[in-house]
N, C-alpha and C. Protein backbone atom coordinates (compact mmCIF):
# COMPACT_ATOMS: atom_id res chain seq x y z
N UNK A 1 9.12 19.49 -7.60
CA UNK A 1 8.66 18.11 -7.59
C UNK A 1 7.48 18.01 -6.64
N UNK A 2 6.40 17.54 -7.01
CA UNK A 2 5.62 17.37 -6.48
C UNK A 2 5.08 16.41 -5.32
N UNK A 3 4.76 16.77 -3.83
CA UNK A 3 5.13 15.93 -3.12
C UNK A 3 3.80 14.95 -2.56
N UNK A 4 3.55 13.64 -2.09
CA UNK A 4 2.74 12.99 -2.06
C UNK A 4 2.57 12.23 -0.67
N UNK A 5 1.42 12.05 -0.66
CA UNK A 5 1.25 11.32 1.11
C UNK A 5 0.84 9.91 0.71
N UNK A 6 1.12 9.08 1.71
CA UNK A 6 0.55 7.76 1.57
C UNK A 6 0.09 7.69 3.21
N UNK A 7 -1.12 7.37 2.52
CA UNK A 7 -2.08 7.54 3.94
C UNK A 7 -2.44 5.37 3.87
N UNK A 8 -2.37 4.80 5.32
CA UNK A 8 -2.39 3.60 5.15
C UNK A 8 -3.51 3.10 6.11
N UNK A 9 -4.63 2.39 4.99
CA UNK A 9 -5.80 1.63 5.77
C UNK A 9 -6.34 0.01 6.06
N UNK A 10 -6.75 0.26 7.16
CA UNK A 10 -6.83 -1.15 7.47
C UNK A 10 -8.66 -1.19 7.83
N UNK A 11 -9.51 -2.40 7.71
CA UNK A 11 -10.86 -2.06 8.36
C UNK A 11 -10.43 -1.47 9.81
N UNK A 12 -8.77 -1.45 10.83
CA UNK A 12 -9.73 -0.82 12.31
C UNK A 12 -9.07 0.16 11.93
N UNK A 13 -8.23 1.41 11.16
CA UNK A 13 -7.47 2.53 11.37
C UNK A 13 -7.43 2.73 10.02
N UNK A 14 -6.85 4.39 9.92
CA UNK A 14 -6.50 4.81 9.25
C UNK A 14 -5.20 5.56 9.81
N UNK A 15 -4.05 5.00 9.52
CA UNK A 15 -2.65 5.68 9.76
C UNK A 15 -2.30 6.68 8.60
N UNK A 16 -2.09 8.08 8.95
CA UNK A 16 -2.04 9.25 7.98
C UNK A 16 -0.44 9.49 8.14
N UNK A 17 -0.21 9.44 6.64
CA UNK A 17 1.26 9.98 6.66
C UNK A 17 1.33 11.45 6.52
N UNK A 18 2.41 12.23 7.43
CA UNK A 18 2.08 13.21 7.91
C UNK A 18 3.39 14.39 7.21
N UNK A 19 4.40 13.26 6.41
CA UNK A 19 5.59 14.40 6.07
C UNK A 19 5.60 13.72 4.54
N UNK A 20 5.00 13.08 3.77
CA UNK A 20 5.01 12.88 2.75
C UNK A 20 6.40 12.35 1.86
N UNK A 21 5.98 12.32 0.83
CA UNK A 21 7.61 12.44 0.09
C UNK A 21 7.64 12.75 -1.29
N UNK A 22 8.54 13.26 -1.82
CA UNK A 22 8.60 13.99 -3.20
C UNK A 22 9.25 13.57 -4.43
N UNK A 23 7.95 12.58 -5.24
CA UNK A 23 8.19 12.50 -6.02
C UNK A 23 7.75 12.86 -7.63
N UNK A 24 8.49 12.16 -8.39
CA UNK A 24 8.54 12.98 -9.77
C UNK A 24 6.89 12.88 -10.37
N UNK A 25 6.24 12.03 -10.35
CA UNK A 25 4.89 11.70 -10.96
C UNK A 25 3.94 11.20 -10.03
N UNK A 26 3.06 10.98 -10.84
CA UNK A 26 1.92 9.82 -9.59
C UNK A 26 1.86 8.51 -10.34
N UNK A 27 2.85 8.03 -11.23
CA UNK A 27 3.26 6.65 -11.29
C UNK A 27 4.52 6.59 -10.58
N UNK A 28 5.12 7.83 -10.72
CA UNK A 28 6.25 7.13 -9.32
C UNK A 28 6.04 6.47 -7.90
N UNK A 29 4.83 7.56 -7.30
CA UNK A 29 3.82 7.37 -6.50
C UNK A 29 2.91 6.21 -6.38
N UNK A 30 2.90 5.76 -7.51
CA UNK A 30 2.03 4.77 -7.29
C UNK A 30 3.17 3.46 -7.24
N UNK A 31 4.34 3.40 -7.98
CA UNK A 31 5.59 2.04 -7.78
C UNK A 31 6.19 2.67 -6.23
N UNK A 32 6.12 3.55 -5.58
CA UNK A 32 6.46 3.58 -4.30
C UNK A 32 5.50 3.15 -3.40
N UNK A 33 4.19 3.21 -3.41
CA UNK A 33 2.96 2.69 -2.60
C UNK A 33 2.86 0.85 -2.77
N UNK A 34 3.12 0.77 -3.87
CA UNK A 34 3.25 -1.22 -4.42
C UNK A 34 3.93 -1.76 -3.17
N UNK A 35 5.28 -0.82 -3.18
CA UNK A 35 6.53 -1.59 -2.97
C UNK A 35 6.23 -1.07 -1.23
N UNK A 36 5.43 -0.15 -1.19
CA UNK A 36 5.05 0.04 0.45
C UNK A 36 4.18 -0.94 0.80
N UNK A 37 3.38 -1.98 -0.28
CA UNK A 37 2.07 -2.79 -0.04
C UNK A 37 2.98 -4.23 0.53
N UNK A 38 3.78 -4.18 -0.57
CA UNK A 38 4.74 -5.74 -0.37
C UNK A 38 5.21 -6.07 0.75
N UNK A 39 5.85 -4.40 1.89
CA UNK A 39 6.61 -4.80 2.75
C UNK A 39 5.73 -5.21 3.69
N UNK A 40 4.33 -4.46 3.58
CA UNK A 40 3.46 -4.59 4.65
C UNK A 40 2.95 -5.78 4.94
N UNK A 41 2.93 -6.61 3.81
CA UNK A 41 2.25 -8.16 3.60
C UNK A 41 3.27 -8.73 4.11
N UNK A 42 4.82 -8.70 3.32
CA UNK A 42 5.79 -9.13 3.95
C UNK A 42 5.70 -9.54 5.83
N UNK A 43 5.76 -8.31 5.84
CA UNK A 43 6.12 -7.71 7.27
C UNK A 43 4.71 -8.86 8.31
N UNK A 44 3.84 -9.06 7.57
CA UNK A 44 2.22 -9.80 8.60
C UNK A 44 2.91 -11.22 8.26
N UNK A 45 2.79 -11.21 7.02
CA UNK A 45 3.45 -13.19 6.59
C UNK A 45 4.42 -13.39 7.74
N UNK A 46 5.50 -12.89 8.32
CA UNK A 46 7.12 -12.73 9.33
C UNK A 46 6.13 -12.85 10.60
N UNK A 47 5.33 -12.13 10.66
CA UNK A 47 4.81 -11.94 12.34
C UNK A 47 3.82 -12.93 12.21
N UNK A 48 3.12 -13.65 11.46
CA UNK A 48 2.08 -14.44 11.59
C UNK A 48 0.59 -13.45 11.40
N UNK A 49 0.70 -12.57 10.91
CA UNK A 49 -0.74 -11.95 10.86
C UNK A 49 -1.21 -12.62 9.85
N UNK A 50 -2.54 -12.12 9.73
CA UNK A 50 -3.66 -12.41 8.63
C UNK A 50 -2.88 -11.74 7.19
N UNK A 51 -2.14 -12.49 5.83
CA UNK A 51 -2.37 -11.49 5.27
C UNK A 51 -3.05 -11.21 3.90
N UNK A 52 -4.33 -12.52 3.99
CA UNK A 52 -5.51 -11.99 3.58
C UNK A 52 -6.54 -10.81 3.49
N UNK A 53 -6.26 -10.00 5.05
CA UNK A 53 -7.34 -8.62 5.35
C UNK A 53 -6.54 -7.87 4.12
N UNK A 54 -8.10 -7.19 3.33
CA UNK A 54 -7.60 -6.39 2.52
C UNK A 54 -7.07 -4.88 3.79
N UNK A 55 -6.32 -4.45 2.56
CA UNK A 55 -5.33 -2.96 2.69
C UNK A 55 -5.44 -2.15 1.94
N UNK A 56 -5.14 -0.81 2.55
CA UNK A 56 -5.23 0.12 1.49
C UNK A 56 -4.25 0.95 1.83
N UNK A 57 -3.52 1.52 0.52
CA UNK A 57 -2.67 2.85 0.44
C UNK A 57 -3.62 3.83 -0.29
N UNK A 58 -4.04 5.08 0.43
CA UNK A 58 -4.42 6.01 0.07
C UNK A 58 -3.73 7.08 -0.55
N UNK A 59 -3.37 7.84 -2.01
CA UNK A 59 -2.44 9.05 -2.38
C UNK A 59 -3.09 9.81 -2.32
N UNK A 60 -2.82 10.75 -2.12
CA UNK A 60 -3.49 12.24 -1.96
C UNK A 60 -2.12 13.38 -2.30
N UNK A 61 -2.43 14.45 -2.25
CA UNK A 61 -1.26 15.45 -2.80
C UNK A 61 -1.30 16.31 -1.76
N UNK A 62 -0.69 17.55 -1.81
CA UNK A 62 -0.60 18.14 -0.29
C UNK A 62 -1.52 19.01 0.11
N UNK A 63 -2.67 18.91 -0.86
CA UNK A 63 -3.82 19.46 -0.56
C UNK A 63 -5.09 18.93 -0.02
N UNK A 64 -4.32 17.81 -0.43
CA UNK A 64 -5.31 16.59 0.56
C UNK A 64 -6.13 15.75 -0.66
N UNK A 65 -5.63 16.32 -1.53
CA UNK A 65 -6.62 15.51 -3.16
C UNK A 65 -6.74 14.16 -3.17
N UNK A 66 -7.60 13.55 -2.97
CA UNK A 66 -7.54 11.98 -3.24
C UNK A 66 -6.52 11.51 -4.98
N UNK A 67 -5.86 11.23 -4.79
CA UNK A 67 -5.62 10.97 -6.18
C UNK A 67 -5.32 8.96 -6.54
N UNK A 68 -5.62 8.54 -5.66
CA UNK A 68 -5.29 6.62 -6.45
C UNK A 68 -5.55 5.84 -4.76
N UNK A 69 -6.06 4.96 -4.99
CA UNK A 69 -6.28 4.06 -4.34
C UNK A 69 -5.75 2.72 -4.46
N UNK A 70 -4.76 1.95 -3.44
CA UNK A 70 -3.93 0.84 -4.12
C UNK A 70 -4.43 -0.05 -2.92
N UNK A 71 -5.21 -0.84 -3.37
CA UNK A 71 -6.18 -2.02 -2.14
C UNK A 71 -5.16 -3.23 -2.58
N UNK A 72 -4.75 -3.91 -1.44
CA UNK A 72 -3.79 -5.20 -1.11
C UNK A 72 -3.93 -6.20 -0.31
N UNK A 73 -3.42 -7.45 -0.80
CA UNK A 73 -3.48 -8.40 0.62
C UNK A 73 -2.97 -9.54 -0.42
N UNK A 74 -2.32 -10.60 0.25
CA UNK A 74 -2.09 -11.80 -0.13
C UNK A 74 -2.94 -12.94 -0.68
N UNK A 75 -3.16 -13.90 -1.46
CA UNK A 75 -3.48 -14.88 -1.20
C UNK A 75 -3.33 -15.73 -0.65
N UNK A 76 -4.12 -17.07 -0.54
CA UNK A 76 -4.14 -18.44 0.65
C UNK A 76 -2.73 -18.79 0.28
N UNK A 77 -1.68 -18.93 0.87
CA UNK A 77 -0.51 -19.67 0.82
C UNK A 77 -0.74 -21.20 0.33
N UNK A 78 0.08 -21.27 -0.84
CA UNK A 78 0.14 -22.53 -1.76
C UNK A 78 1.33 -23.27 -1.71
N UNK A 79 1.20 -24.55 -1.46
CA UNK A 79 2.74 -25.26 -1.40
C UNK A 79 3.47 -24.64 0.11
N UNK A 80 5.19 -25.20 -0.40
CA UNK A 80 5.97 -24.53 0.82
C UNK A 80 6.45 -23.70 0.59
N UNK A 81 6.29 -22.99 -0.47
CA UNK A 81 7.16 -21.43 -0.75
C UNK A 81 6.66 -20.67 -0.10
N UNK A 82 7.12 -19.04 -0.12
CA UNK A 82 6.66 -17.77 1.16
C UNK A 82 5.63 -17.73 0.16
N UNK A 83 4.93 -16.79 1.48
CA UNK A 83 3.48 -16.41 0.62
C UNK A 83 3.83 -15.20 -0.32
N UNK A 84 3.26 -15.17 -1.66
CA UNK A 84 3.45 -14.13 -2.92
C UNK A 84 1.79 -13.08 -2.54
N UNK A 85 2.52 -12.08 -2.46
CA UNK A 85 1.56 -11.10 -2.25
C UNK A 85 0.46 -10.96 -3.99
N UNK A 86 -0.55 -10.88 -3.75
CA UNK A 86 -1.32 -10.20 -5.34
C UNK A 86 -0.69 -9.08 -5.76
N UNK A 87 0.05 -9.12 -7.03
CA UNK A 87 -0.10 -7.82 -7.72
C UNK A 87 -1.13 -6.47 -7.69
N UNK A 88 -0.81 -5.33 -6.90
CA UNK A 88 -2.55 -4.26 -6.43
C UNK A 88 -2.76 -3.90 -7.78
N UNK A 89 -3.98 -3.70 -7.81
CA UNK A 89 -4.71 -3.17 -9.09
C UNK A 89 -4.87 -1.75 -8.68
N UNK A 90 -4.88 -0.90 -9.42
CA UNK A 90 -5.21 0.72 -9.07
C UNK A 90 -6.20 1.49 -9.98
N UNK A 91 -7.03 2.46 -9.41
CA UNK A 91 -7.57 2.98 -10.61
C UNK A 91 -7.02 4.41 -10.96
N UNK A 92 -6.74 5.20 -11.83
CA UNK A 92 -6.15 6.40 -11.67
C UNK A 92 -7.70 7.74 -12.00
């Protein structure tokens, strides 16, 4: 099984994941990076961050291959419901 990094960017850092994890495809890879995007928005909406600043999950393989780019961030909070993160667009 082929194993994959999610490397995570912000405009001030780039946090590199360093033990990866192993999964079956790079659409698995890519519904594990989504659901890594959600918590992260989640996680700023809870603390009060911005979570307009775009984001990025970087995949790469263990050779370091760029393989998908998954750019994220919320929209302006509407009404009184929690804020709904954007669906990421990806290119493969």
């Amino acid at each position: 099984m082929p194993r994959y990094y999610f490397h995570y960017r912000t405009d001030d850092e780039l946090i590199r994941d360093t033990d990866g994890s192993d999964l079956p495809d790079l659409d698995a890879a890519e519904n594990n990076a989504a659901a890594m995007a959600k918590a992260i928005v989640e996680r700023a909406a809870s603390t009060g961050g911005d979570t307009r600043l775009p984001r990025s999950i970087e995949i790469t393989d263990a050779s370091g291959e760029e393989l998908l780019y998954l750019v994220f961030w919320a929209g302006p909070k509407v009404g009184d419901g929690p804020v709904t993160p954007v669906e990421p667009a990806t290119v493969h």
